[in-house]
PDB file of N, CA and C in Angstrom:
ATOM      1  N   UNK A   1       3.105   4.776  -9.597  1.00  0.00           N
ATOM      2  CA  UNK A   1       1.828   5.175  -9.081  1.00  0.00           C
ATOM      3  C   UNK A   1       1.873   5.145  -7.565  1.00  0.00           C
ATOM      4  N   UNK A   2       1.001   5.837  -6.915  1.00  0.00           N
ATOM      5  CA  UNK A   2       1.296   5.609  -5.663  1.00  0.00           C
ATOM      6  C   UNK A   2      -0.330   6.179  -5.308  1.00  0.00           C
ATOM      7  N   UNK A   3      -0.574   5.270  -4.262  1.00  0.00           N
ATOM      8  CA  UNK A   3      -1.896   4.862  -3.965  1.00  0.00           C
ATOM      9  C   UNK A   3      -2.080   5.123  -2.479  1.00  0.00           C
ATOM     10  N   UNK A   4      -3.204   5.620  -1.536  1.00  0.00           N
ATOM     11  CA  UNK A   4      -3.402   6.209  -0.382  1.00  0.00           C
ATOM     12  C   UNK A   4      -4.679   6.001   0.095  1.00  0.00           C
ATOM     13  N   UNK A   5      -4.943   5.720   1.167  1.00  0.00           N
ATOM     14  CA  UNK A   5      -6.426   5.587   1.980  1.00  0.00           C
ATOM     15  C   UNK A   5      -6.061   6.360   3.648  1.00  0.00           C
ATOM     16  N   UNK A   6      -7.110   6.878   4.058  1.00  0.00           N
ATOM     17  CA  UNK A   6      -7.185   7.127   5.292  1.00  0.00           C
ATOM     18  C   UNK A   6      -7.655   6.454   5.936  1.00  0.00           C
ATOM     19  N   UNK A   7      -6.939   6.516   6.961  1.00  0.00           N
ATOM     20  CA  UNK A   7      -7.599   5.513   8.576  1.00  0.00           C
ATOM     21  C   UNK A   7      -9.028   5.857   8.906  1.00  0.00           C
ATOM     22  N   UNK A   8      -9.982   5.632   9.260  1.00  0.00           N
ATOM     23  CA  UNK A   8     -11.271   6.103  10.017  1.00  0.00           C
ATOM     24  C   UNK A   8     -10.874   6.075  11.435  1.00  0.00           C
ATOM     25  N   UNK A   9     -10.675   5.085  12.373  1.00  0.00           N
ATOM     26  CA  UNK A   9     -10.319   5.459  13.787  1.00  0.00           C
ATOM     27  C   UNK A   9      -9.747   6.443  14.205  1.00  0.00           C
ATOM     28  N   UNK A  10      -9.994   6.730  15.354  1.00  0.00           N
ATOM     29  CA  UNK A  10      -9.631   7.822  16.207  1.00  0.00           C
ATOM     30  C   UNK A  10      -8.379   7.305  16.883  1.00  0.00           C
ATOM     31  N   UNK A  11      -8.116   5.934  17.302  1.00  0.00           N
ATOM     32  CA  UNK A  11      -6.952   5.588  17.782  1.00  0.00           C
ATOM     33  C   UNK A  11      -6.158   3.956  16.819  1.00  0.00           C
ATOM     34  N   UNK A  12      -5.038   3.764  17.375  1.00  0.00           N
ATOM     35  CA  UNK A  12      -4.201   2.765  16.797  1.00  0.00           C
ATOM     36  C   UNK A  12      -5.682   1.657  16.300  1.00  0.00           C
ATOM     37  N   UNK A  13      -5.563   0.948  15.227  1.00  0.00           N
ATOM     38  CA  UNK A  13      -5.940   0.009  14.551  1.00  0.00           C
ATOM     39  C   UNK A  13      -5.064  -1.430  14.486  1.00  0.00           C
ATOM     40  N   UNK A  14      -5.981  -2.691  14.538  1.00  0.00           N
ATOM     41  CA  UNK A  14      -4.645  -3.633  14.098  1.00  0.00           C
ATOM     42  C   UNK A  14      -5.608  -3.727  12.778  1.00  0.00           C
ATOM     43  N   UNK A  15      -4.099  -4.085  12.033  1.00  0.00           N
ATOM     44  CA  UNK A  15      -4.416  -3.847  10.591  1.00  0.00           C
ATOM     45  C   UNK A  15      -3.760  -5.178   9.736  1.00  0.00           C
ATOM     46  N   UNK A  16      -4.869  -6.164   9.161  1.00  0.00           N
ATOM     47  CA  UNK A  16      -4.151  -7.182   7.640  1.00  0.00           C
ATOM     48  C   UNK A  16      -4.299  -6.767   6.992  1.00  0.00           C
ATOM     49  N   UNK A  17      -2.936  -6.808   5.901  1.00  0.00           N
ATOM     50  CA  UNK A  17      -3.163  -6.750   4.261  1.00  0.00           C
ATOM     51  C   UNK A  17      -2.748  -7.690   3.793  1.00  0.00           C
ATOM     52  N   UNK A  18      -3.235  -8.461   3.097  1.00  0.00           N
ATOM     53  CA  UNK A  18      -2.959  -9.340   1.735  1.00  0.00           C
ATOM     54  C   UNK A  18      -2.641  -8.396   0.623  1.00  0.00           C
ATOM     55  N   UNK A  19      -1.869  -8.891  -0.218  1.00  0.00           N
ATOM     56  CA  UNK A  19      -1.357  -7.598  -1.320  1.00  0.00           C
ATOM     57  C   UNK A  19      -0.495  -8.236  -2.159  1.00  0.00           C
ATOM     58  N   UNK A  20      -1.069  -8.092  -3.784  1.00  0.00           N
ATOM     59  CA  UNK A  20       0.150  -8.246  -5.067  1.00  0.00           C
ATOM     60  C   UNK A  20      -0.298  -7.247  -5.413  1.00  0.00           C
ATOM     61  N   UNK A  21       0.615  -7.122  -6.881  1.00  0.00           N
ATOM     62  CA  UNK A  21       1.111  -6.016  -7.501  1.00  0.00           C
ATOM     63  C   UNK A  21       1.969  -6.318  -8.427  1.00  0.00           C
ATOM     64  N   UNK A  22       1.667  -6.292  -9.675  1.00  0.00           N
ATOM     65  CA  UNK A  22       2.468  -6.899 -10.596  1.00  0.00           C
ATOM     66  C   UNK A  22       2.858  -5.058 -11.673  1.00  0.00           C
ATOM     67  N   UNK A  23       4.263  -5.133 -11.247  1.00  0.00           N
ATOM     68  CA  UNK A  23       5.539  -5.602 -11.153  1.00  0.00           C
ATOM     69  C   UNK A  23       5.732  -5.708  -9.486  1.00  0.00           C
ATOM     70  N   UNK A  24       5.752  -4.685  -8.956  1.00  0.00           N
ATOM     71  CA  UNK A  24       5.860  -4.560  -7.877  1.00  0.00           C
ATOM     72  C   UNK A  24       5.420  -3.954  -6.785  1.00  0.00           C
ATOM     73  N   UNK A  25       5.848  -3.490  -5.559  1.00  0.00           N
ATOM     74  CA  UNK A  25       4.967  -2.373  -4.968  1.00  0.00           C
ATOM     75  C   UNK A  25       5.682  -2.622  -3.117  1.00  0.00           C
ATOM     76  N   UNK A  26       5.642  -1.211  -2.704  1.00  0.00           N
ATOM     77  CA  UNK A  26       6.184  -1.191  -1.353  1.00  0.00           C
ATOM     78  C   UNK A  26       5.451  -0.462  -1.010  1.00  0.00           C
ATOM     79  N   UNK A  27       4.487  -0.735   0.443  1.00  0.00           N
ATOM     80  CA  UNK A  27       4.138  -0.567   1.250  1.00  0.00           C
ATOM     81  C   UNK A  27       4.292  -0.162   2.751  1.00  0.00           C
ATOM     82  N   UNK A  28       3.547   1.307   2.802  1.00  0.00           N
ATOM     83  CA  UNK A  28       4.179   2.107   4.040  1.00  0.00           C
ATOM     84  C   UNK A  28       2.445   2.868   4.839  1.00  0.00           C
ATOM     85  N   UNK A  29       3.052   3.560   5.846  1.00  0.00           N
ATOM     86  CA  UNK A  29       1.803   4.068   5.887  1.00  0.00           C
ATOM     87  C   UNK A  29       2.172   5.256   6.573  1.00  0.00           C
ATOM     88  N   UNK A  30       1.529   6.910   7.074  1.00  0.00           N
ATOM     89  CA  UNK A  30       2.206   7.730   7.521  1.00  0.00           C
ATOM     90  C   UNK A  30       1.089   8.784   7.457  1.00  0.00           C
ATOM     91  N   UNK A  31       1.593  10.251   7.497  1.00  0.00           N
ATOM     92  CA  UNK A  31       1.051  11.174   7.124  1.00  0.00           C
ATOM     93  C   UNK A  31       0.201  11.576   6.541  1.00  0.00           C
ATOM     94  N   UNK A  32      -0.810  12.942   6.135  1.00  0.00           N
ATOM     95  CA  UNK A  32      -1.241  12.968   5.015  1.00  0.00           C
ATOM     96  C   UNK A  32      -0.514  13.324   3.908  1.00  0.00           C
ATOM     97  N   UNK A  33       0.906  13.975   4.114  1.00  0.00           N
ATOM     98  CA  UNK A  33       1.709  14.484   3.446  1.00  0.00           C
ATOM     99  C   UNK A  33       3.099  12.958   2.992  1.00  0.00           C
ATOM    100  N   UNK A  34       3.171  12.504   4.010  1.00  0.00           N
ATOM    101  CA  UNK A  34       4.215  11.664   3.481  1.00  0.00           C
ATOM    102  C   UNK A  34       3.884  10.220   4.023  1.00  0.00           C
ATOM    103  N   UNK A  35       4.449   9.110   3.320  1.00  0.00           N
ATOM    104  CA  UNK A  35       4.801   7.658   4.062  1.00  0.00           C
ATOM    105  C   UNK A  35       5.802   7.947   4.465  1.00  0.00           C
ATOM    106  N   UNK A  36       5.652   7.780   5.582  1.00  0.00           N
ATOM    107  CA  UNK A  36       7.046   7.818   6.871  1.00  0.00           C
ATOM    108  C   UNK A  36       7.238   6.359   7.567  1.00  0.00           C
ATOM    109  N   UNK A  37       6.293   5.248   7.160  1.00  0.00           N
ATOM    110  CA  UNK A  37       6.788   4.291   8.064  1.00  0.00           C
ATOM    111  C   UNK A  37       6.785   2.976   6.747  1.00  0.00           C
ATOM    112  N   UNK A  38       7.665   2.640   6.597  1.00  0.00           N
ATOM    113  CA  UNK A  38       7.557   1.287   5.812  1.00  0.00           C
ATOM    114  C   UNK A  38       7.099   0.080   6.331  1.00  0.00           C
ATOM    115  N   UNK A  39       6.458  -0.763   5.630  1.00  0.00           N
ATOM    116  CA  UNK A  39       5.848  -2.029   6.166  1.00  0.00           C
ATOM    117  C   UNK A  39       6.507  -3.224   5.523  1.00  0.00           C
ATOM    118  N   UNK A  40       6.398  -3.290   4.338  1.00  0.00           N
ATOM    119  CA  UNK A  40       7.156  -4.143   3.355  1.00  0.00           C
ATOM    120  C   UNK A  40       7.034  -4.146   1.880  1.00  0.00           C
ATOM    121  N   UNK A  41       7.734  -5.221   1.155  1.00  0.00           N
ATOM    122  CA  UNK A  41       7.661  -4.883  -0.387  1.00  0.00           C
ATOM    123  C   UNK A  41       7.497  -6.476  -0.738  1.00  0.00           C
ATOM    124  N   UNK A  42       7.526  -6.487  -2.428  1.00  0.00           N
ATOM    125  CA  UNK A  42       8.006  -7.194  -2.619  1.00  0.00           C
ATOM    126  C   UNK A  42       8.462  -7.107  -4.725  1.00  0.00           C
ATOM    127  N   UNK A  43       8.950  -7.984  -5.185  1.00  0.00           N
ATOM    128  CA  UNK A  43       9.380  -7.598  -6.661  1.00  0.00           C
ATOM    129  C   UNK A  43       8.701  -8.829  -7.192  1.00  0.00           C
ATOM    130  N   UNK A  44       8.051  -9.945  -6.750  1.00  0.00           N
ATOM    131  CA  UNK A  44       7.908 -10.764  -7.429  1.00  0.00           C
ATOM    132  C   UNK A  44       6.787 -11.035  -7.723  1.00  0.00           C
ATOM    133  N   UNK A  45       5.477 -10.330  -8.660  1.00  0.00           N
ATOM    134  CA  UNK A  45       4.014 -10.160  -8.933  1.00  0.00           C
ATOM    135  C   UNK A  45       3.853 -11.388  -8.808  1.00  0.00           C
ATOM    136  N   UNK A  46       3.703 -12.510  -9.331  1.00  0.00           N
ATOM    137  CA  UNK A  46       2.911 -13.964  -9.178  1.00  0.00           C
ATOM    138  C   UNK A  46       2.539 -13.986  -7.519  1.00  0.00           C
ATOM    139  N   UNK A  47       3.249 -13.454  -6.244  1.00  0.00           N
ATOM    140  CA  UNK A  47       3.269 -14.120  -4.912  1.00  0.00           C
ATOM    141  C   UNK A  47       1.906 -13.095  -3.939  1.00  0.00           C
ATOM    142  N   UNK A  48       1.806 -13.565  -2.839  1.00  0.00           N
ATOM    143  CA  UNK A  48       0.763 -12.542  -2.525  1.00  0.00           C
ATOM    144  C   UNK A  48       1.524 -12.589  -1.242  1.00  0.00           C
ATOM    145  N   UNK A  49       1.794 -11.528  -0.490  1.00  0.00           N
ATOM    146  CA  UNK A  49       2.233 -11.306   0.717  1.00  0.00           C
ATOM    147  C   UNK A  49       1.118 -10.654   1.910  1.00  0.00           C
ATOM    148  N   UNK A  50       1.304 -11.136   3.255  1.00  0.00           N
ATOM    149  CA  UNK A  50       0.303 -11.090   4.202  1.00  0.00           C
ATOM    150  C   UNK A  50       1.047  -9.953   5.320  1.00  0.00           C
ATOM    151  N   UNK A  51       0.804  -9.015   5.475  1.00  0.00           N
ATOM    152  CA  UNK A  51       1.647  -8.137   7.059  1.00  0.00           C
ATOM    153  C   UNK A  51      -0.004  -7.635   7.699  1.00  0.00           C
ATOM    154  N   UNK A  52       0.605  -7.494   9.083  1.00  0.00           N
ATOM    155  CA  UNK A  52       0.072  -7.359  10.224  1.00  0.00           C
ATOM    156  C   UNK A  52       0.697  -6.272  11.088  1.00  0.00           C
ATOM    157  N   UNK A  53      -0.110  -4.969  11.293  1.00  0.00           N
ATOM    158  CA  UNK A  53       0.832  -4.053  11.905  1.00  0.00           C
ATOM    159  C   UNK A  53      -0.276  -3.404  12.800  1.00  0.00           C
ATOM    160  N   UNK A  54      -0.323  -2.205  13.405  1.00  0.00           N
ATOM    161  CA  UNK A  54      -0.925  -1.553  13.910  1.00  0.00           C
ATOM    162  C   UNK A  54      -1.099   0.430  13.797  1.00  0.00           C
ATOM    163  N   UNK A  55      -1.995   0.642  13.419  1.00  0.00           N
ATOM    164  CA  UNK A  55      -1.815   1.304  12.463  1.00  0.00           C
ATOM    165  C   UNK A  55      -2.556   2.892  13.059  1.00  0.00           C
ATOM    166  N   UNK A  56      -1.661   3.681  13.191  1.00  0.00           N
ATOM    167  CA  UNK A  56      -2.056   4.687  14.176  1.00  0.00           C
ATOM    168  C   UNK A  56      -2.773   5.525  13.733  1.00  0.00           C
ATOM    169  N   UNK A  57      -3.271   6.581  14.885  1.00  0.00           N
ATOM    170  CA  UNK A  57      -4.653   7.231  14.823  1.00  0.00           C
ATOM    171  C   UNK A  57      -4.075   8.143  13.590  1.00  0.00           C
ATOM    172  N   UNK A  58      -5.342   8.312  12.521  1.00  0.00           N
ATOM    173  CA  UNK A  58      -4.727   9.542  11.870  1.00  0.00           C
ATOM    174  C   UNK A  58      -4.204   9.562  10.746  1.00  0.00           C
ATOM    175  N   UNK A  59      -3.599   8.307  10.710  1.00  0.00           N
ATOM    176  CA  UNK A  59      -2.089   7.576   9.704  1.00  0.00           C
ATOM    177  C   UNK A  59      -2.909   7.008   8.199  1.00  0.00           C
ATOM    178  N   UNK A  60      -2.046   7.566   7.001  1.00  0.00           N
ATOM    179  CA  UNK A  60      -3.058   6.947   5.884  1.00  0.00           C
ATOM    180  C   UNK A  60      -2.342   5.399   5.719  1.00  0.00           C
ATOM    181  N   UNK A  61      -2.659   4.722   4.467  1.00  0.00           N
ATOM    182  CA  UNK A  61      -1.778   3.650   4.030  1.00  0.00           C
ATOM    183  C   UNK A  61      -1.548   4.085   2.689  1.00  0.00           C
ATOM    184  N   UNK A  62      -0.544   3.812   2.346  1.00  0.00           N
ATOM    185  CA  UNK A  62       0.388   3.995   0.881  1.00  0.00           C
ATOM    186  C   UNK A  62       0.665   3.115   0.570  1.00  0.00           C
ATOM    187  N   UNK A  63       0.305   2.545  -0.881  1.00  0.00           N
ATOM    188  CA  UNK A  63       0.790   1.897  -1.800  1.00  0.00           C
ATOM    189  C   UNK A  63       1.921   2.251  -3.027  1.00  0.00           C
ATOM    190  N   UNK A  64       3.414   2.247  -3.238  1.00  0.00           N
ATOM    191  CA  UNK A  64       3.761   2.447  -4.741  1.00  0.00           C
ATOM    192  C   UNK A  64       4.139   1.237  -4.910  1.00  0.00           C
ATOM    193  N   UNK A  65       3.622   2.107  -6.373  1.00  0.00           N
ATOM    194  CA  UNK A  65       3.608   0.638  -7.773  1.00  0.00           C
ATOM    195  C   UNK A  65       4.523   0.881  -8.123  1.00  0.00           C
ATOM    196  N   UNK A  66       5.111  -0.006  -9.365  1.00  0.00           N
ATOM    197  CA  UNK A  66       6.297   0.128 -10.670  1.00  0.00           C
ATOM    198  C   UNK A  66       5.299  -0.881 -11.736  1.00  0.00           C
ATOM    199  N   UNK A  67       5.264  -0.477 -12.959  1.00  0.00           N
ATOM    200  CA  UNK A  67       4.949  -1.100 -13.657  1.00  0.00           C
ATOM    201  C   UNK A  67       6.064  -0.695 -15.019  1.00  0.00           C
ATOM    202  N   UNK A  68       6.572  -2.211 -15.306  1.00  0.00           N
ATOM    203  CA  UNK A  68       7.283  -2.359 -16.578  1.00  0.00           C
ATOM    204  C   UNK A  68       6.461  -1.773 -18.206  1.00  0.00           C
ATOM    205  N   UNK A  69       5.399  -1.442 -17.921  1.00  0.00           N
ATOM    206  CA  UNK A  69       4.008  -1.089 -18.579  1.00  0.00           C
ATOM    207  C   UNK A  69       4.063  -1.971 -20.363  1.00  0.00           C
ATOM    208  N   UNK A  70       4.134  -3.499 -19.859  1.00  0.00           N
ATOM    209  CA  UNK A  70       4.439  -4.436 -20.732  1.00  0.00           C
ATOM    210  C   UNK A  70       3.143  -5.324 -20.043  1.00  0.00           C
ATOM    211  N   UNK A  71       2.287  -5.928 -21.475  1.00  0.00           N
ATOM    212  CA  UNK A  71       0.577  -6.054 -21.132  1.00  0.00           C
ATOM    213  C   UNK A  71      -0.324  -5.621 -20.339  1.00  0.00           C
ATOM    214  N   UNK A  72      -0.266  -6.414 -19.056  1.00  0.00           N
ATOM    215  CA  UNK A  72      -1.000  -6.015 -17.897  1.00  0.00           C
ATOM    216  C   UNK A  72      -0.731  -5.681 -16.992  1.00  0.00           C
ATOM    217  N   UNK A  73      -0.907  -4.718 -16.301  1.00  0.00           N
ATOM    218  CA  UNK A  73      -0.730  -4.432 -14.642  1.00  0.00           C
ATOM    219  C   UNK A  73      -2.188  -4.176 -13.848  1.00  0.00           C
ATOM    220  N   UNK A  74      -1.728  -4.962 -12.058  1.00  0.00           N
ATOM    221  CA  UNK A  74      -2.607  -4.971 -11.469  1.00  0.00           C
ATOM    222  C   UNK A  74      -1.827  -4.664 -10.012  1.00  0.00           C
ATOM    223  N   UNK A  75      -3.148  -4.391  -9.179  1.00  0.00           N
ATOM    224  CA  UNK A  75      -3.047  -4.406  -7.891  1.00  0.00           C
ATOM    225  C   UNK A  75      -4.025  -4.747  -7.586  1.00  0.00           C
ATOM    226  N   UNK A  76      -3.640  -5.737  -6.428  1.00  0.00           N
ATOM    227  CA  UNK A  76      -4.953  -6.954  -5.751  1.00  0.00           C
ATOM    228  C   UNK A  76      -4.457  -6.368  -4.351  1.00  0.00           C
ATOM    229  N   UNK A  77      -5.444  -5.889  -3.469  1.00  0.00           N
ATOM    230  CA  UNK A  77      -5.251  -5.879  -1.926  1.00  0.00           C
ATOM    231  C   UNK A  77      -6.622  -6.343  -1.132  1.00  0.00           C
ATOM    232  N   UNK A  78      -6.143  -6.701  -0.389  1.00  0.00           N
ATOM    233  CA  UNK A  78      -7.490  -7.023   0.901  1.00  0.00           C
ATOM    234  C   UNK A  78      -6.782  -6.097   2.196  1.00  0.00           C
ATOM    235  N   UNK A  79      -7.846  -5.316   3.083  1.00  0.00           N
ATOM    236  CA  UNK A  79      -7.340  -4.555   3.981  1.00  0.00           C
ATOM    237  C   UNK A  79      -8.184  -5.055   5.233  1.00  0.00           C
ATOM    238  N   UNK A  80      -7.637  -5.005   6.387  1.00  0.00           N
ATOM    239  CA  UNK A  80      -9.052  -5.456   7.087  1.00  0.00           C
ATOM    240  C   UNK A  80      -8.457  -4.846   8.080  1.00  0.00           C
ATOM    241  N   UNK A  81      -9.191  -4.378   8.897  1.00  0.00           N
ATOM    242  CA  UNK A  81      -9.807  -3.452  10.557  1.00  0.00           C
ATOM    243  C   UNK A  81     -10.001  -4.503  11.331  1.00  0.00           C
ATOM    244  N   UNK A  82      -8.865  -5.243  11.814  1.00  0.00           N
ATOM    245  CA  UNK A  82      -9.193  -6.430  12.796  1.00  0.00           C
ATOM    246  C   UNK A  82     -10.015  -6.217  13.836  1.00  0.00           C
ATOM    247  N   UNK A  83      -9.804  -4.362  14.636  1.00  0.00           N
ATOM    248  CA  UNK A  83     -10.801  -4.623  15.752  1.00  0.00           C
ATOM    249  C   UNK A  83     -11.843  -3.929  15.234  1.00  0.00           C
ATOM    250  N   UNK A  84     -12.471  -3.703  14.033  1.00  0.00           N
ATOM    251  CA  UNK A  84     -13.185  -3.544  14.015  1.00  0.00           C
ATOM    252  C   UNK A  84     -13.939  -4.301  13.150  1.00  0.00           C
ATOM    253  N   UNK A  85     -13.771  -5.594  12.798  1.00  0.00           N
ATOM    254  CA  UNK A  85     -14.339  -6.285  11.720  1.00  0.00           C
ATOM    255  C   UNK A  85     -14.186  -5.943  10.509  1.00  0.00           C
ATOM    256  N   UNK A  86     -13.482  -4.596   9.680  1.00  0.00           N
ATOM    257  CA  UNK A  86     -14.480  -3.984   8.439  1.00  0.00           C
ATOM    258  C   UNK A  86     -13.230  -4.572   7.621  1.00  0.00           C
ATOM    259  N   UNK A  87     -13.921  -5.050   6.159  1.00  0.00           N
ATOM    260  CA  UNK A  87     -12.187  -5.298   5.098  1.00  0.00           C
ATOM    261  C   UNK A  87     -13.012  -4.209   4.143  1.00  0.00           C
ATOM    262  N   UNK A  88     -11.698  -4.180   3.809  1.00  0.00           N
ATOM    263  CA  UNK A  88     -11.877  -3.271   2.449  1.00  0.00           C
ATOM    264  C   UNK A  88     -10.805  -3.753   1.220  1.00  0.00           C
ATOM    265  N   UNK A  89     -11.240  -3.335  -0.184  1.00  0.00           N
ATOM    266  CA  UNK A  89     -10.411  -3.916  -0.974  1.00  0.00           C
ATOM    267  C   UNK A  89      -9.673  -2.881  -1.691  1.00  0.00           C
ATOM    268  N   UNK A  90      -8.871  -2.887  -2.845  1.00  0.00           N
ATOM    269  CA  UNK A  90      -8.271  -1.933  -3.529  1.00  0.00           C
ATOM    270  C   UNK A  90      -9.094  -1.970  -4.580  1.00  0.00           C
ATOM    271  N   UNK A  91      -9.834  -2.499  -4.816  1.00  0.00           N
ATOM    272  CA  UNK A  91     -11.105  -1.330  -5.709  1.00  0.00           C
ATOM    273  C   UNK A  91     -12.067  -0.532  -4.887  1.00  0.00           C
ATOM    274  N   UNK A  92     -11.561  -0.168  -3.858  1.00  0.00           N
ATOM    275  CA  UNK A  92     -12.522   0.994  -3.200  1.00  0.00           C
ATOM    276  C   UNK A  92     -12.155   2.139  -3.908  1.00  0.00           C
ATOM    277  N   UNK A  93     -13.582   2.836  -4.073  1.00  0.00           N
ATOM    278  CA  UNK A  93     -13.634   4.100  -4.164  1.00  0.00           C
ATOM    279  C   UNK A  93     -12.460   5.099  -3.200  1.00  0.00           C
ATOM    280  N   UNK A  94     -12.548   4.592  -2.363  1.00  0.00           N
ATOM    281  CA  UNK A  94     -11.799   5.958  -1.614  1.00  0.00           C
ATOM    282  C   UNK A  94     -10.359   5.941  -1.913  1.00  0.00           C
ATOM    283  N   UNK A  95      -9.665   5.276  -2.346  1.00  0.00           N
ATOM    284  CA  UNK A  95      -8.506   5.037  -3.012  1.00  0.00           C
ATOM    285  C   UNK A  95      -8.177   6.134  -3.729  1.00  0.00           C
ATOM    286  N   UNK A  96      -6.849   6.802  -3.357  1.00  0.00           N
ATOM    287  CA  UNK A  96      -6.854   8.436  -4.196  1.00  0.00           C
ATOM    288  C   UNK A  96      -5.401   7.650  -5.144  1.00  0.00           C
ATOM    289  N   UNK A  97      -5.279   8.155  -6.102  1.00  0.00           N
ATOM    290  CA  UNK A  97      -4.040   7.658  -6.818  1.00  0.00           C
ATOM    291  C   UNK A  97      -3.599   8.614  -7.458  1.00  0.00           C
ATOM    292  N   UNK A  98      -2.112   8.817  -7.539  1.00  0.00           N
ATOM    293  CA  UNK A  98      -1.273   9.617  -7.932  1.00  0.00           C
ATOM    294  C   UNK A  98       0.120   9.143  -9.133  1.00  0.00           C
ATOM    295  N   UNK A  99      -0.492   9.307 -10.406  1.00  0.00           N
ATOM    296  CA  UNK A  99       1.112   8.583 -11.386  1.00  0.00           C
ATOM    297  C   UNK A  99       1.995  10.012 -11.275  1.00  0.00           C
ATOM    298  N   UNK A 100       3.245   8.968 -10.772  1.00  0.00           N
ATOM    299  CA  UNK A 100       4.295  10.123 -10.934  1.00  0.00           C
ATOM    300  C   UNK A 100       5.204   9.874 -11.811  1.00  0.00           C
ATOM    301  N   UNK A 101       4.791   8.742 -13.315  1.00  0.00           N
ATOM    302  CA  UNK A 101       5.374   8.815 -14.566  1.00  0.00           C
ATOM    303  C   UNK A 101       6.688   8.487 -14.328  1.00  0.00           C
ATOM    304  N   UNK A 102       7.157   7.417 -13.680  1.00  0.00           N
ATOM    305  CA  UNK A 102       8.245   7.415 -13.340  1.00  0.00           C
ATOM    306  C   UNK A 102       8.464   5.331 -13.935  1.00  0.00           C
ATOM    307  N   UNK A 103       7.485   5.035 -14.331  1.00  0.00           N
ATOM    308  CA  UNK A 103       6.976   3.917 -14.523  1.00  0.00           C
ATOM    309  C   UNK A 103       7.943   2.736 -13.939  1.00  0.00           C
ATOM    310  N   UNK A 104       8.592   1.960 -14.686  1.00  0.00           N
ATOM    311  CA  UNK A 104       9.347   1.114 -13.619  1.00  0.00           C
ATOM    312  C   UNK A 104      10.744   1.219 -12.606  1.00  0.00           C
ATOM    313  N   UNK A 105      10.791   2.865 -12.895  1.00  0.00           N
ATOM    314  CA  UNK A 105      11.502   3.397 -11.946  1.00  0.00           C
ATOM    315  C   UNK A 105      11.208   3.714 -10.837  1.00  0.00           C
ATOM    316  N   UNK A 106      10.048   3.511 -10.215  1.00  0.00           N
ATOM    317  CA  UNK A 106       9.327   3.779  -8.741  1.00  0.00           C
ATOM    318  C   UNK A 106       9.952   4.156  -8.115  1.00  0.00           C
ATOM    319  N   UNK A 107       9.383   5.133  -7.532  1.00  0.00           N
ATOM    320  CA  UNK A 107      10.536   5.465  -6.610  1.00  0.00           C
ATOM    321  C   UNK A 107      10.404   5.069  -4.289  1.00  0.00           C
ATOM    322  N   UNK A 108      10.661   3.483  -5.140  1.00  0.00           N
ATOM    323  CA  UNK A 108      11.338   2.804  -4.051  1.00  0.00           C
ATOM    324  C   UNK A 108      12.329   1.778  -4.532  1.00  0.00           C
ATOM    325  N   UNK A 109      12.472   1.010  -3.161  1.00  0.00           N
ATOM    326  CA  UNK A 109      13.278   0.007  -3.856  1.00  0.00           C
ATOM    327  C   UNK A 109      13.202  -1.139  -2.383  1.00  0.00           C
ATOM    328  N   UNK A 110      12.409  -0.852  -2.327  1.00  0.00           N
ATOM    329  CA  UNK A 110      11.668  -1.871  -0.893  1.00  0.00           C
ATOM    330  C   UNK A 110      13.059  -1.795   0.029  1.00  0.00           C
ATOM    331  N   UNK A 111      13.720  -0.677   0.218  1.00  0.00           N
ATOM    332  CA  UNK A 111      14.727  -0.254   1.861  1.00  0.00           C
ATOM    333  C   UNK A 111      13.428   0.574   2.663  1.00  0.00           C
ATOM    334  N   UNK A 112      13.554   0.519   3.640  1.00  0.00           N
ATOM    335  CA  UNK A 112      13.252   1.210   4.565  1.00  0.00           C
ATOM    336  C   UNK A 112      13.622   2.804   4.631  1.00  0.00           C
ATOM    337  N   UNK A 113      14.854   2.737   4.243  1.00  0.00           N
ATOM    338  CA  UNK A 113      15.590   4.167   4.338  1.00  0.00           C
ATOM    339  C   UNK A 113      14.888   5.071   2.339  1.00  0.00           C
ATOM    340  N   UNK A 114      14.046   4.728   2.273  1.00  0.00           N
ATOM    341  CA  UNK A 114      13.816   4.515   0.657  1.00  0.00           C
ATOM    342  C   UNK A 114      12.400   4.960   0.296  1.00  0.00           C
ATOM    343  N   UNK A 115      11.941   5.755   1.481  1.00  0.00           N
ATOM    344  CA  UNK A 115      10.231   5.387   0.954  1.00  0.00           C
ATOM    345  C   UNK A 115      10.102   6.972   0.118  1.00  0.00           C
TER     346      UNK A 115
END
């Protein structure tokens, strides 16, 4: 699955995410057409990981998933607009999502060179 939001600012943002994802999930942010910049990953759903980046005018954020599609799968995020106060979560509405049926074959593998 792979998951997308747009920036609202007009210029660079500093940007937290808190973020699981059970199985997994790598995180980038870029284009409207592509993730071009990786942020980080991780494979191990129980953990919650924290990044801090800055997040340019224009630029969406991308989420892909992998799910082993064995009981449950989730994605937990917190997003927040440091200079601008605002969080947002991953049950927002504006969240566009895309399965590309590829299920725990995702197509990443948390490289950089990989998104």
């Amino acid at each position: 699955m792979l998951f997308a939001l747009t920036s609202l600012p007009a210029q660079a943002v500093s940007v937290k995410v808190n973020i699981t994802v059970d199985n997994s999930y790598a995180l980038f942010y870029g284009t409207q057409t592509a993730a071009t910049n990786f942020v980080g990953s991780d494979f191990s759903w129980p953990t919650t990981e924290t990044y801090s980046f800055n997040l340019p005018a224009a630029n969406f954020l991308y989420v892909v998933t992998a799910s082993d599609l064995s009981v449950a799968q989730g994605f937990l995020g917190q997003f927040e607009n440091l200079d601008a106060g605002y969080t947002f979560y991953s049950s927002d509405a504006q969240w566009q999502v895309m399965a590309t049926g590829l299920g725990s074959a995702a197509p990443h593998s948390g490289s950089v060179a990989d998104p």
